[in-house]
C-alpha atoms as a PDB file:
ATOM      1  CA  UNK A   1     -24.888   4.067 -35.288  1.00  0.00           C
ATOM      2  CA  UNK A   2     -26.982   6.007 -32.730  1.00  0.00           C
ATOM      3  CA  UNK A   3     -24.106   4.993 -29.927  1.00  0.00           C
ATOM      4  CA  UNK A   4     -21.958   7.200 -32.245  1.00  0.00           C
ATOM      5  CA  UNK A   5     -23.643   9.896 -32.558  1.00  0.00           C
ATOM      6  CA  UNK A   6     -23.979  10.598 -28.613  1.00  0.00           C
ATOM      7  CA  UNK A   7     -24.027   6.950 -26.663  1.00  0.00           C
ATOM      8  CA  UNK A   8     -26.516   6.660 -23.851  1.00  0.00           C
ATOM      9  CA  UNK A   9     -23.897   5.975 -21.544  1.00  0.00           C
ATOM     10  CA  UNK A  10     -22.702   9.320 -21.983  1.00  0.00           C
ATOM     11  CA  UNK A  11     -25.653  11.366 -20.908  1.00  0.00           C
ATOM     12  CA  UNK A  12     -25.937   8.900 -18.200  1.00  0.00           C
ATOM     13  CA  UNK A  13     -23.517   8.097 -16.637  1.00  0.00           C
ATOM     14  CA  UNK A  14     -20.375  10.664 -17.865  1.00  0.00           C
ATOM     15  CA  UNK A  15     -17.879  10.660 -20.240  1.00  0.00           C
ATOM     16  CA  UNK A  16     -15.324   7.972 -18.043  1.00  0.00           C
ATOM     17  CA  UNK A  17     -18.222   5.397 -18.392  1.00  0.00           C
ATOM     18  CA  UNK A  18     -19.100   6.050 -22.180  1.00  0.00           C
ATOM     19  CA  UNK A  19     -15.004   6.030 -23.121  1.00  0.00           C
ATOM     20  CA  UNK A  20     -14.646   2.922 -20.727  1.00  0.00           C
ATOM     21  CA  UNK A  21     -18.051   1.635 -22.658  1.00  0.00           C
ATOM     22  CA  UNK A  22     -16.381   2.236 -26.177  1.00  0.00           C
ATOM     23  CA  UNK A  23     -13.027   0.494 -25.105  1.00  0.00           C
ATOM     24  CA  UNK A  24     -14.950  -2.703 -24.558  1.00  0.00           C
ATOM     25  CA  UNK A  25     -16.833  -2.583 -27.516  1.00  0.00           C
ATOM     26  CA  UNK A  26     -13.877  -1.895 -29.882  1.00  0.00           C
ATOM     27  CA  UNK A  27     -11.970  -5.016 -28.098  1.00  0.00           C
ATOM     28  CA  UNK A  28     -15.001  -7.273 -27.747  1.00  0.00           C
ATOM     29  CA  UNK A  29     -15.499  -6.622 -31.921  1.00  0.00           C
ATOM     30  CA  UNK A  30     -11.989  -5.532 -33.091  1.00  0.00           C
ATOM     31  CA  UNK A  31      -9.658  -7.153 -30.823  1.00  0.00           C
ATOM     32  CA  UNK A  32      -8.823  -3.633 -30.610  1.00  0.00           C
ATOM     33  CA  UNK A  33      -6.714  -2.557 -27.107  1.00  0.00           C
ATOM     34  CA  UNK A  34      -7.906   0.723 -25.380  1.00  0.00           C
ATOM     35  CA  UNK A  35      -6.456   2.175 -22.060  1.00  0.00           C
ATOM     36  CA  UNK A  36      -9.276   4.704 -20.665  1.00  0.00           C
ATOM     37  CA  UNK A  37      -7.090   6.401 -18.340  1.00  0.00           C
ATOM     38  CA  UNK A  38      -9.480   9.191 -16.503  1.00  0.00           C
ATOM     39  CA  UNK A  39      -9.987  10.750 -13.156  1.00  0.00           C
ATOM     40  CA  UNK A  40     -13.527  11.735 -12.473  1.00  0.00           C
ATOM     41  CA  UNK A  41     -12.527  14.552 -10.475  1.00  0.00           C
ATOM     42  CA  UNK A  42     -11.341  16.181 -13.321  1.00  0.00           C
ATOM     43  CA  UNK A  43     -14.073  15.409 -15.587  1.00  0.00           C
ATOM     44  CA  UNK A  44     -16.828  16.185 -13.234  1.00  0.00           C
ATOM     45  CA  UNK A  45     -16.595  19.867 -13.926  1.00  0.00           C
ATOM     46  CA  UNK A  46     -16.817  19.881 -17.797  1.00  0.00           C
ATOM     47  CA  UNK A  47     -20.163  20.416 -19.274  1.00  0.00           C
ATOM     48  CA  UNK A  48     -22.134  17.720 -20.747  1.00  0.00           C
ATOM     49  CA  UNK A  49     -21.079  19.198 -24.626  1.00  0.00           C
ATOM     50  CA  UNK A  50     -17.501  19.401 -24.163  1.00  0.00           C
ATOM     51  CA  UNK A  51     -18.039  15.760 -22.480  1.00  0.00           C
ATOM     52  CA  UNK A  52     -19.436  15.179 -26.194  1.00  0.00           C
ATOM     53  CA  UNK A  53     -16.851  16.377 -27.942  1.00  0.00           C
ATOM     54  CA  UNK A  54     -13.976  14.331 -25.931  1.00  0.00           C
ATOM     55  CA  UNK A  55     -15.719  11.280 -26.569  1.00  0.00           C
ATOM     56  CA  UNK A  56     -16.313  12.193 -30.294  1.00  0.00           C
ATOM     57  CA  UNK A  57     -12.538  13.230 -30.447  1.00  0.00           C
ATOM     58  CA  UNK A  58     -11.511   9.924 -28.859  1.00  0.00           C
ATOM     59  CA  UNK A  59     -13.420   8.024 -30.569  1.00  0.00           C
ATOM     60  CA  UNK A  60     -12.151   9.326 -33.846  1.00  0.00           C
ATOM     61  CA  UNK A  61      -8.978   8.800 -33.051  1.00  0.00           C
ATOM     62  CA  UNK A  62      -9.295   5.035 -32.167  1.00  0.00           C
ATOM     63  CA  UNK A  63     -11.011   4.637 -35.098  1.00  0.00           C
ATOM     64  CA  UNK A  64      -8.176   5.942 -37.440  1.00  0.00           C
ATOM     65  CA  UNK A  65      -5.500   3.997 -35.807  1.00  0.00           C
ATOM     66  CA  UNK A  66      -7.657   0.857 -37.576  1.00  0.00           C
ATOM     67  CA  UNK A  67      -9.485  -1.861 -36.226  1.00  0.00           C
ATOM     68  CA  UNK A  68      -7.871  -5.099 -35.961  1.00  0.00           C
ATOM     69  CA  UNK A  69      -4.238  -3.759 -35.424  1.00  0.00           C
ATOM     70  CA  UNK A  70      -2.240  -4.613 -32.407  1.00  0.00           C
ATOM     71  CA  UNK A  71      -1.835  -1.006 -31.467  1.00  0.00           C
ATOM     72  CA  UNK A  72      -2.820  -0.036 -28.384  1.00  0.00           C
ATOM     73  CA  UNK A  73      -4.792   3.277 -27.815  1.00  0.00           C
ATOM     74  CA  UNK A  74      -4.626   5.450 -24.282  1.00  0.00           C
ATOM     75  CA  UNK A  75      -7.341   8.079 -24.364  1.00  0.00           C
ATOM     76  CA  UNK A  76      -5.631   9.940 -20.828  1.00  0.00           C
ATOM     77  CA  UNK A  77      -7.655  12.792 -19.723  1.00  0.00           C
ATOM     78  CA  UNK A  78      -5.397  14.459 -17.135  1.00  0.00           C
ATOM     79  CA  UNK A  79      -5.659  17.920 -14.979  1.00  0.00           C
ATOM     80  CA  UNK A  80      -3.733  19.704 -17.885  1.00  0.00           C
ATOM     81  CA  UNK A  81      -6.095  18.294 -20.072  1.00  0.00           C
ATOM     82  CA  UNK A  82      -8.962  19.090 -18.578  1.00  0.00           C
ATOM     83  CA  UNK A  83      -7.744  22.944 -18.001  1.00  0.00           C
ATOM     84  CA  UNK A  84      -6.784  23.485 -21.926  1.00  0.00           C
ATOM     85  CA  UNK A  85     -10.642  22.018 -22.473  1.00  0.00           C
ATOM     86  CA  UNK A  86     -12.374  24.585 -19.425  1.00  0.00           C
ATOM     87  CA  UNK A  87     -10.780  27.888 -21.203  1.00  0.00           C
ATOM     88  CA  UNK A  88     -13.185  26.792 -24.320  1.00  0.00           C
ATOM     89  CA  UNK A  89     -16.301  26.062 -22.222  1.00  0.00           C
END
């Protein structure tokens, strides 16, 4: 539970290494497939809450798509993305 509510690996070491961190645990326990696709010169800007909220959001949304399935899940966080998620910061 406490790696849900803000993992470790998020306040240190960043939001590519927390998302990476939660892909392995959902296919280590769920046999659950997720593609991390990130580039940490894009993430490297955003503040450590809106870091937070990305992984909260992604994590959510792997969650609903149910464990177990054979679904896979890509979490991209692009330039674009990144831009839409700086105008809130």
């Amino acid at each position: 539970m406490l790696f849900t509510l803000r993992p470790l690996v998020l306040e240190s070491e960043g939001l590519a290494a927390a998302l990476n961190t939660m892909a392995e645990k959902m296919n280590e326990t769920y046999n659950q497939n997720v593609i991390v696709e990130t580039d940490e010169n894009v993430i490297y800007d955003l503040e450590m809450n809106s870091q937070t909220v990305i992984f909260t959001i992604a994590e959510e949304a792997v969650n609903n798509v149910g464990k177990g399935t054979k679904i896979e899940v890509v979490i991209p966080l692009t330039d674009d993305a990144a831009d839409r998620i700086r105008k809130f910061q």
